[in-house]
C-alpha atoms as a PDB file:
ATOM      1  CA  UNK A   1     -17.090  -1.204 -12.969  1.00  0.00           C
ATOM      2  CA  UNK A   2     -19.119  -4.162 -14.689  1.00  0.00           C
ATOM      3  CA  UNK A   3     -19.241  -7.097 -12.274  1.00  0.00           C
ATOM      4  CA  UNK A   4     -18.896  -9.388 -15.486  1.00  0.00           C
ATOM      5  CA  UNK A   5     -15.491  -7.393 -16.491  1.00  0.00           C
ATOM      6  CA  UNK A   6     -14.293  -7.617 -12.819  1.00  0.00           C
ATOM      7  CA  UNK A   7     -14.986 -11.251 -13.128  1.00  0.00           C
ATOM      8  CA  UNK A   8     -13.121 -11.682 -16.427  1.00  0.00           C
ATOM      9  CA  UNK A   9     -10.409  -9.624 -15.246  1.00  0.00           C
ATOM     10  CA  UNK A  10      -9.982 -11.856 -11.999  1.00  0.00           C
ATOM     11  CA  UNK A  11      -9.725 -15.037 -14.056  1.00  0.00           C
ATOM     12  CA  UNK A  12      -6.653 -13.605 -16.185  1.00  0.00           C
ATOM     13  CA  UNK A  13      -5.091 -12.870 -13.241  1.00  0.00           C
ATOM     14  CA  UNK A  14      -5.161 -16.320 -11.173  1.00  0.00           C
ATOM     15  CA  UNK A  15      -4.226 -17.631 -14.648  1.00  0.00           C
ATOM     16  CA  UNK A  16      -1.176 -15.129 -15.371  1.00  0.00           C
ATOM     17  CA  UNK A  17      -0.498 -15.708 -11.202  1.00  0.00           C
ATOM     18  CA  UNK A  18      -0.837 -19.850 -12.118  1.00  0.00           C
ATOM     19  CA  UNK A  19       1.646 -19.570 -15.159  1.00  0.00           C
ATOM     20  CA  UNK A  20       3.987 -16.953 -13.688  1.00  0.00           C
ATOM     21  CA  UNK A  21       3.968 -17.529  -9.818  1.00  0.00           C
ATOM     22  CA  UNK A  22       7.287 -15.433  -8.970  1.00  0.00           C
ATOM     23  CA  UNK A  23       5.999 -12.221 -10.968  1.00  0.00           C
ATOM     24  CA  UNK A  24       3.754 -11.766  -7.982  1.00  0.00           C
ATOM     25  CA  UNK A  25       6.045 -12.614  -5.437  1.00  0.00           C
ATOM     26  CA  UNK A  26       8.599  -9.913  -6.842  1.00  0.00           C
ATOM     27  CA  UNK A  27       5.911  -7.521  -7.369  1.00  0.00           C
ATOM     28  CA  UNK A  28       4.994  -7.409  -3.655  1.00  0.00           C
ATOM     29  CA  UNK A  29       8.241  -7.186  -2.511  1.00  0.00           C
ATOM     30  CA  UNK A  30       9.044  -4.568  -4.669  1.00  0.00           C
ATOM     31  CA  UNK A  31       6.173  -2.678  -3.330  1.00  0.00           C
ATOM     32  CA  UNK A  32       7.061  -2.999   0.139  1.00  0.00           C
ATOM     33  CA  UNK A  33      10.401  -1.730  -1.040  1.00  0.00           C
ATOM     34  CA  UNK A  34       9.970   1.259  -3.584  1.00  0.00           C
ATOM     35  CA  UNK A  35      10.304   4.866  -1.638  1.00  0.00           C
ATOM     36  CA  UNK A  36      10.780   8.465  -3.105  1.00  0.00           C
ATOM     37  CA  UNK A  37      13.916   8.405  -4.941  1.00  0.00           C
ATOM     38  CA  UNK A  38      13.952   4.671  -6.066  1.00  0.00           C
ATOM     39  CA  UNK A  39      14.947   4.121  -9.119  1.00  0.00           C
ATOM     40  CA  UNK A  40      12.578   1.744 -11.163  1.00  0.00           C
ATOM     41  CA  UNK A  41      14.029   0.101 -14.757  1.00  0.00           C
ATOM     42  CA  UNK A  42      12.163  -2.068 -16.988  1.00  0.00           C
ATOM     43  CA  UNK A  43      13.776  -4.055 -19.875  1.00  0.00           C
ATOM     44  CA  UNK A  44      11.756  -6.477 -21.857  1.00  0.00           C
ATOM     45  CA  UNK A  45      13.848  -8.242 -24.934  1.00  0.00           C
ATOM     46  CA  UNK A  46      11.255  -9.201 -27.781  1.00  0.00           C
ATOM     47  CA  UNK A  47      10.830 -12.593 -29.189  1.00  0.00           C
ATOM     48  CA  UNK A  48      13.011 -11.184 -32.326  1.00  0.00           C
ATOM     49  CA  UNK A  49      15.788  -9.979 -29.672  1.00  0.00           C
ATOM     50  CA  UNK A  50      15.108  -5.951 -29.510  1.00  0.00           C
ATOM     51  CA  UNK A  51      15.542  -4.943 -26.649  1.00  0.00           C
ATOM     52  CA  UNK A  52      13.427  -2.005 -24.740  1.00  0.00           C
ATOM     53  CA  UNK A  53      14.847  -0.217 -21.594  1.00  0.00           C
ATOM     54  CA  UNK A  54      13.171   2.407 -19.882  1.00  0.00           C
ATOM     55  CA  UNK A  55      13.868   4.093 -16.507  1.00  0.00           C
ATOM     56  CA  UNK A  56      12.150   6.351 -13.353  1.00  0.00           C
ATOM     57  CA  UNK A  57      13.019   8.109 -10.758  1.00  0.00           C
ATOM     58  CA  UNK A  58      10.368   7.630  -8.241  1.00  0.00           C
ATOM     59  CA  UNK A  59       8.363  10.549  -7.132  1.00  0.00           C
ATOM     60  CA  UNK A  60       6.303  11.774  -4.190  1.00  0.00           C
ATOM     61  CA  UNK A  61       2.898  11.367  -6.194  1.00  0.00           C
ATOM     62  CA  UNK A  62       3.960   7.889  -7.623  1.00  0.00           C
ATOM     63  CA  UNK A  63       4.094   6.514  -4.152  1.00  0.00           C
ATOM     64  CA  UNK A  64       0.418   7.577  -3.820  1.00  0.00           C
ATOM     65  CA  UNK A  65      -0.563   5.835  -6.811  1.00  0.00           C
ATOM     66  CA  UNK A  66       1.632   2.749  -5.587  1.00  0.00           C
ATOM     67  CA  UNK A  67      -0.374   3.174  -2.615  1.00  0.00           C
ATOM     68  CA  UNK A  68      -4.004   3.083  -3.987  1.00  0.00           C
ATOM     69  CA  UNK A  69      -3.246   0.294  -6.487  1.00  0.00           C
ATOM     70  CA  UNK A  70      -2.211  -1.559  -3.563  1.00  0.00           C
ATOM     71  CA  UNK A  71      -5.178  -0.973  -1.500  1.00  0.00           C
ATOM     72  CA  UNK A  72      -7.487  -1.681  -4.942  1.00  0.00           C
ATOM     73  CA  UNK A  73      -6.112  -4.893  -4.963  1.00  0.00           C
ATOM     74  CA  UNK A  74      -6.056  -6.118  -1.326  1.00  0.00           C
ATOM     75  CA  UNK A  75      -9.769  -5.168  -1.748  1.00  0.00           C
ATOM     76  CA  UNK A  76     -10.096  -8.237  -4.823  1.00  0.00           C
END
């Protein structure tokens, strides 16, 4: 990957991490805690009030993806 992206990319994240410092907090306890057979459910309610809900059983190959996105960003 371009050094310059990674470098961009690592700036909007101390800056989404600065304006939102309990997203990351959930988000690594959540990982700690999300197994085969979790359920995971995401709801966001737009700024005109619809409201999207989705849901997912958690799979065997999901927790390997969990796993490498983890390990991708303990190396940043």
């Amino acid at each position: 990957m371009n050094p310059m992206a990674l470098m961009k990319i690592k700036g909007l994240v101390d800056k989404f991490k600065s304006n939102h410092p309990k997203v990351p907090l959930f988000f690594n306890d959540a990982a700690r805690s999300i197994g085969e057979g979790s359920i995971i459910e995401i709801n966001i309610t737009t700024a005109d009030g619809k409201n999207l809900c989705t849901n997912m059983k958690v799979l065997p190959e999901d927790i390997e993806l969990i796993n490498q996105l983890k390990d991708f960003a303990a190396k940043q």
